[in-house]
C-alpha atoms as a PDB file:
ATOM      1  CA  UNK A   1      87.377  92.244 121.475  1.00  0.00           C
ATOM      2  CA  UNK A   2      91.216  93.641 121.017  1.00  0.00           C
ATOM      3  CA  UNK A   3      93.288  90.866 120.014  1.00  0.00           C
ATOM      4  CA  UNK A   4      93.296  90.655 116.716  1.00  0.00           C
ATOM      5  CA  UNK A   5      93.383  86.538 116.841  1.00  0.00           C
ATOM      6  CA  UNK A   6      90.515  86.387 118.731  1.00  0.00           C
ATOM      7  CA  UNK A   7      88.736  88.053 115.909  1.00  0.00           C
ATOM      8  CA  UNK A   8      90.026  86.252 113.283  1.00  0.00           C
ATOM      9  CA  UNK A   9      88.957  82.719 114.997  1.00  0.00           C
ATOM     10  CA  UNK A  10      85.251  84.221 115.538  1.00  0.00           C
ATOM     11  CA  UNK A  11      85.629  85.596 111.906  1.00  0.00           C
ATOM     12  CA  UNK A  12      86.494  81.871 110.818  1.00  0.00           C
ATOM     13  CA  UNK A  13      83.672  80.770 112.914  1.00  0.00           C
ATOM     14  CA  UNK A  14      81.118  82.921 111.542  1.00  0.00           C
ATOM     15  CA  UNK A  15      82.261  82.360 108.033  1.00  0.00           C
ATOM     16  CA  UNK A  16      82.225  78.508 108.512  1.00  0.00           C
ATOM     17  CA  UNK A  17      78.407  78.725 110.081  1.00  0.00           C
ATOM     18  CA  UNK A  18      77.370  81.114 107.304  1.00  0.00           C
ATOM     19  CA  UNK A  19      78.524  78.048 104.837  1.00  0.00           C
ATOM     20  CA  UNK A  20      76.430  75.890 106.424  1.00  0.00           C
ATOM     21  CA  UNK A  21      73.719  77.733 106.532  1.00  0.00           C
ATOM     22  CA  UNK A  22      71.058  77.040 103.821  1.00  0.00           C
ATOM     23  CA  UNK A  23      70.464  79.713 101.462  1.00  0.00           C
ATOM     24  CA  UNK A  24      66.885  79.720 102.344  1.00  0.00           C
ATOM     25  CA  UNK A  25      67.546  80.397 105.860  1.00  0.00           C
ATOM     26  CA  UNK A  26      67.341  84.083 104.876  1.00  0.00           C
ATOM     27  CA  UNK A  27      67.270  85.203 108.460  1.00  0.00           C
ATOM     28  CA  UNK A  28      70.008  83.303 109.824  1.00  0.00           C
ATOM     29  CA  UNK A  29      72.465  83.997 106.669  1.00  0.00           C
ATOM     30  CA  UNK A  30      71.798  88.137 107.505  1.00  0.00           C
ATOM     31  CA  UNK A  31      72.391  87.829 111.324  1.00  0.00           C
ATOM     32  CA  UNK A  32      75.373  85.741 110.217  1.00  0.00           C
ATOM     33  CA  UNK A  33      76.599  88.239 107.369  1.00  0.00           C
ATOM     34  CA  UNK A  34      76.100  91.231 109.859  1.00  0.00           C
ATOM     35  CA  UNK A  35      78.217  89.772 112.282  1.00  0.00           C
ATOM     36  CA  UNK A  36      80.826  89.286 109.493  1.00  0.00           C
ATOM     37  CA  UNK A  37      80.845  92.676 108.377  1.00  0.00           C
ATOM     38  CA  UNK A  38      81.134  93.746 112.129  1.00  0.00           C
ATOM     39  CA  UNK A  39      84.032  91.353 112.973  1.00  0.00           C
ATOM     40  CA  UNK A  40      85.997  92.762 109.492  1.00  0.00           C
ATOM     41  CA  UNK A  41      85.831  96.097 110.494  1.00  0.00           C
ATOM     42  CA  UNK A  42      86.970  95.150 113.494  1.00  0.00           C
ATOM     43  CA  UNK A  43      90.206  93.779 112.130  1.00  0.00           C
ATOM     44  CA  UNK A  44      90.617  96.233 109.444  1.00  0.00           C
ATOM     45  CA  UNK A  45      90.479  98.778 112.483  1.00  0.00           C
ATOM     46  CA  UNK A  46      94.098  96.759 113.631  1.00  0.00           C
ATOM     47  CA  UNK A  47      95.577  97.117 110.220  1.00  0.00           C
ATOM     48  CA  UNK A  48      95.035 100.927 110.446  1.00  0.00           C
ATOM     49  CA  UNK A  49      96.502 101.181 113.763  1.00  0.00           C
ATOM     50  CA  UNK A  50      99.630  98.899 113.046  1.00  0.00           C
ATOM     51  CA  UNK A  51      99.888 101.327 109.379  1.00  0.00           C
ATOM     52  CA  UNK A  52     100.354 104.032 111.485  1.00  0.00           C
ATOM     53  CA  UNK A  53     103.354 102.515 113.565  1.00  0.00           C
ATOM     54  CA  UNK A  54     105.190 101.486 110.459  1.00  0.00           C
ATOM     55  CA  UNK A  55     108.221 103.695 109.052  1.00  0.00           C
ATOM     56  CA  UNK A  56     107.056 106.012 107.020  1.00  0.00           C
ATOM     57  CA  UNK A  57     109.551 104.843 104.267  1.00  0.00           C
ATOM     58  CA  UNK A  58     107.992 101.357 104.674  1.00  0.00           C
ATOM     59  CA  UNK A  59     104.550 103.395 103.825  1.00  0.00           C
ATOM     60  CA  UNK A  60     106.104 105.012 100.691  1.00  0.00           C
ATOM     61  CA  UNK A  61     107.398 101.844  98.991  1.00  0.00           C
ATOM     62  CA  UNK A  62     103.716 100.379  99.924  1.00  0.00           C
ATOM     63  CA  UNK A  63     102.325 103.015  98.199  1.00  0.00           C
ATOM     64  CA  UNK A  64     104.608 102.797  95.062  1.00  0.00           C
ATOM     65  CA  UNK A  65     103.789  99.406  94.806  1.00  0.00           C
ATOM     66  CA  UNK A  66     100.096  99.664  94.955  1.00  0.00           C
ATOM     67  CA  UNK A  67     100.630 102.667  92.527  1.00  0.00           C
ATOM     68  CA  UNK A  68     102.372 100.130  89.852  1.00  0.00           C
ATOM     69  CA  UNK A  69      99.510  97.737  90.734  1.00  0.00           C
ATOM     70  CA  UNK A  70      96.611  99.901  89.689  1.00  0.00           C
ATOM     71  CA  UNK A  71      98.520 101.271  86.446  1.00  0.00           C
ATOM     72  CA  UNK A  72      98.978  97.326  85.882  1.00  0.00           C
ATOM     73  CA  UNK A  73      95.133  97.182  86.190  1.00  0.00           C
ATOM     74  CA  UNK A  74      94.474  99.982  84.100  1.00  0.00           C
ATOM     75  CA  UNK A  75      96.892  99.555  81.453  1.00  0.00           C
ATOM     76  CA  UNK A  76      95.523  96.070  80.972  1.00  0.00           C
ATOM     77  CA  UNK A  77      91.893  97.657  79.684  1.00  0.00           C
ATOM     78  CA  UNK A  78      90.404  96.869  76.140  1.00  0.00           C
ATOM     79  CA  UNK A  79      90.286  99.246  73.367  1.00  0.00           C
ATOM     80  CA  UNK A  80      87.601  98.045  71.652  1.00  0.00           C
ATOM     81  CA  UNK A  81      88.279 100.007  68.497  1.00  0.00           C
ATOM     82  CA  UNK A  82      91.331  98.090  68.154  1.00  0.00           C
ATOM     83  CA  UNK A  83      90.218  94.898  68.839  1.00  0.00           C
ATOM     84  CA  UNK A  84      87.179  95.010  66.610  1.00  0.00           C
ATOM     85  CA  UNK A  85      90.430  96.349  63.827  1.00  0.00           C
ATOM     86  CA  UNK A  86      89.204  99.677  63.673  1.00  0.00           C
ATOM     87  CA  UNK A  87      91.217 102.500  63.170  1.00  0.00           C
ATOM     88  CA  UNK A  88      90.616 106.492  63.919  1.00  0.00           C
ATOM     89  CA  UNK A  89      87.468 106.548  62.184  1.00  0.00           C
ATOM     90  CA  UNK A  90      86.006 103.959  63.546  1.00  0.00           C
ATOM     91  CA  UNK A  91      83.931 103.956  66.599  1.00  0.00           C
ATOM     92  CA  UNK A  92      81.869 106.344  67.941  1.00  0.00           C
ATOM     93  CA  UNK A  93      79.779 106.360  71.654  1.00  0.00           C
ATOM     94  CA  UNK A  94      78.203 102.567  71.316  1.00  0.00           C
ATOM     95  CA  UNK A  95      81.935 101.437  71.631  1.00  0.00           C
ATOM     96  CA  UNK A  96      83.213 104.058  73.877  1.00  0.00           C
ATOM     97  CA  UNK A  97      79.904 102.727  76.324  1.00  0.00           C
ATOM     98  CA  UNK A  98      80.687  98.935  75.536  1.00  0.00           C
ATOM     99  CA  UNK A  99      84.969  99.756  76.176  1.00  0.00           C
ATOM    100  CA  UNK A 100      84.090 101.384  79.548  1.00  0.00           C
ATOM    101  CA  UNK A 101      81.184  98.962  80.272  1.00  0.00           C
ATOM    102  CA  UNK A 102      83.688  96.296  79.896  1.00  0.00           C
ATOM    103  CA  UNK A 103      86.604  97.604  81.391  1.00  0.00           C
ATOM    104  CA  UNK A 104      85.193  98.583  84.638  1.00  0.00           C
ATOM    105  CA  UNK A 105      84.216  94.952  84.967  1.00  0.00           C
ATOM    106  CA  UNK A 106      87.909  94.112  84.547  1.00  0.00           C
ATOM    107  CA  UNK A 107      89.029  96.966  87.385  1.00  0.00           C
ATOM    108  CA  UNK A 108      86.328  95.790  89.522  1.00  0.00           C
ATOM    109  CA  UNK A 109      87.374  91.972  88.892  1.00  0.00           C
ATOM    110  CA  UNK A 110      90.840  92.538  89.923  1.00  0.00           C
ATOM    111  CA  UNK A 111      90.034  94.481  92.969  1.00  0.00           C
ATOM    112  CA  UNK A 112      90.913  98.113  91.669  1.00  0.00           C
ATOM    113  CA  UNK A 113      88.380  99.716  94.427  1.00  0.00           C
ATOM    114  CA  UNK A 114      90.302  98.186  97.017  1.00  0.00           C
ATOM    115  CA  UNK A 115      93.728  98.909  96.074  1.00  0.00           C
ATOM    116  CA  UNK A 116      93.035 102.830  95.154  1.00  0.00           C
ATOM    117  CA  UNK A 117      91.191 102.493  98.617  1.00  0.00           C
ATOM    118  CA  UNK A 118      94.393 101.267 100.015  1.00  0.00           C
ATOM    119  CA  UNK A 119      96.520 104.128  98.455  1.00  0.00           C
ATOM    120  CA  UNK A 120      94.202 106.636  99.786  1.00  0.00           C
ATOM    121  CA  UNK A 121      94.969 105.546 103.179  1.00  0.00           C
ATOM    122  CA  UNK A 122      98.206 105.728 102.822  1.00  0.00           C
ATOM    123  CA  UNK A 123      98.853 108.590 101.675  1.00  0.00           C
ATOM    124  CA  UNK A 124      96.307 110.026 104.765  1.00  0.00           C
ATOM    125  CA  UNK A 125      98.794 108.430 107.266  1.00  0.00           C
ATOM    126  CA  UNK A 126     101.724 110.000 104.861  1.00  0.00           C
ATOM    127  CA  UNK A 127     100.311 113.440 104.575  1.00  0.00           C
ATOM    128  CA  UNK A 128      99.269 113.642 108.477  1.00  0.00           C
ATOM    129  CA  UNK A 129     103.478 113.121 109.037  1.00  0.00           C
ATOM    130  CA  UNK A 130     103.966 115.844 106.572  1.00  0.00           C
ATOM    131  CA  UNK A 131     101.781 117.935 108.607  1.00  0.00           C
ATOM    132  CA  UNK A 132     103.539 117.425 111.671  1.00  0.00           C
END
C-alpha cells in the first residue's frame, strides 16, 4: 500500500471490525489488533518521509513547541511534600516513591512518551542537515 488514504480507510476499517468484535473472540480481536499495528506503522512511515521534506525552520519551531509542551507536562507534577503541607523536613523516600509513582501516571496520561518520542525525531532529521 503507498497512498496514505488508502491506509487510513483500511485503518478505519479494521478499527470499526475490531469494535465489533466481542471481547471473547480472543482470536479474531489479535488478528484484528495485528493488522492495526501493521497499518499504523505504515502511516507513521508517511509522516517520517513528509518530516523530512519540510523546511528545516518549519522542523525547529515544531520542535520548540513540543519542547514547551513537555516542560508544560512536567512542570504540572505533584510535590507531594507540599501538598500533604510539609515543609523541608518533612518527607523522606515513602513520598519521594508515592510523588514519582504518581507523577509518571500524569506524564504517561498526557502522552509525554510520545511527544519526547516526537522531539527525538526531530532533532534526528535536524542533526542529519547539520551533518550535511
Amino acid at each position: 500500500m503507498h497512498d496514505l488514504d488508502a491506509i487510513n480507510r483500511e485503518l478505519a476499517r479494521v478499527v470499526d471490525a475490531l469494535n465489533a468484535t466481542p471481547s471473547d473472540d480472543l482470536a479474531a480481536r489479535h488478528a484484528l489488533q495485528t493488522r492495526q499495528d501493521e497499518l499504523r506503522e505504515l502511516a507513521a512511515r508517511f509522516r517520517v518521509d513528509a518530516d523530512e521534506q519540510r523546511s528545516t525552520e518549519d522542523l525547529r519551531i515544531e520542535l520548540a513547541a513540543r519542547q514547551s509542551q513537555i516542560d508544560a507536562i512536567y512542570g504540572s507534577g505533584i510535590d507531594m511534600v507540599t501538598q500533604a503541607g510539609g515543609g523541608s523536613g518533612t518527607g523522606g523516600s515513602y513520598t519521594s516513591a508515592a510523588e514519582g509513582g504518581v507523577n509518571k501516571q500524569v506524564r504517561d496520561a498526557l502522552d509525554a512518551p510520545k511527544v519526547m518520542a516526537r522531539m527525538a525525531r526531530l532533532r534526528e532529521i535536524l542533526a542529519d542537515r547539520n551533518q550535511d
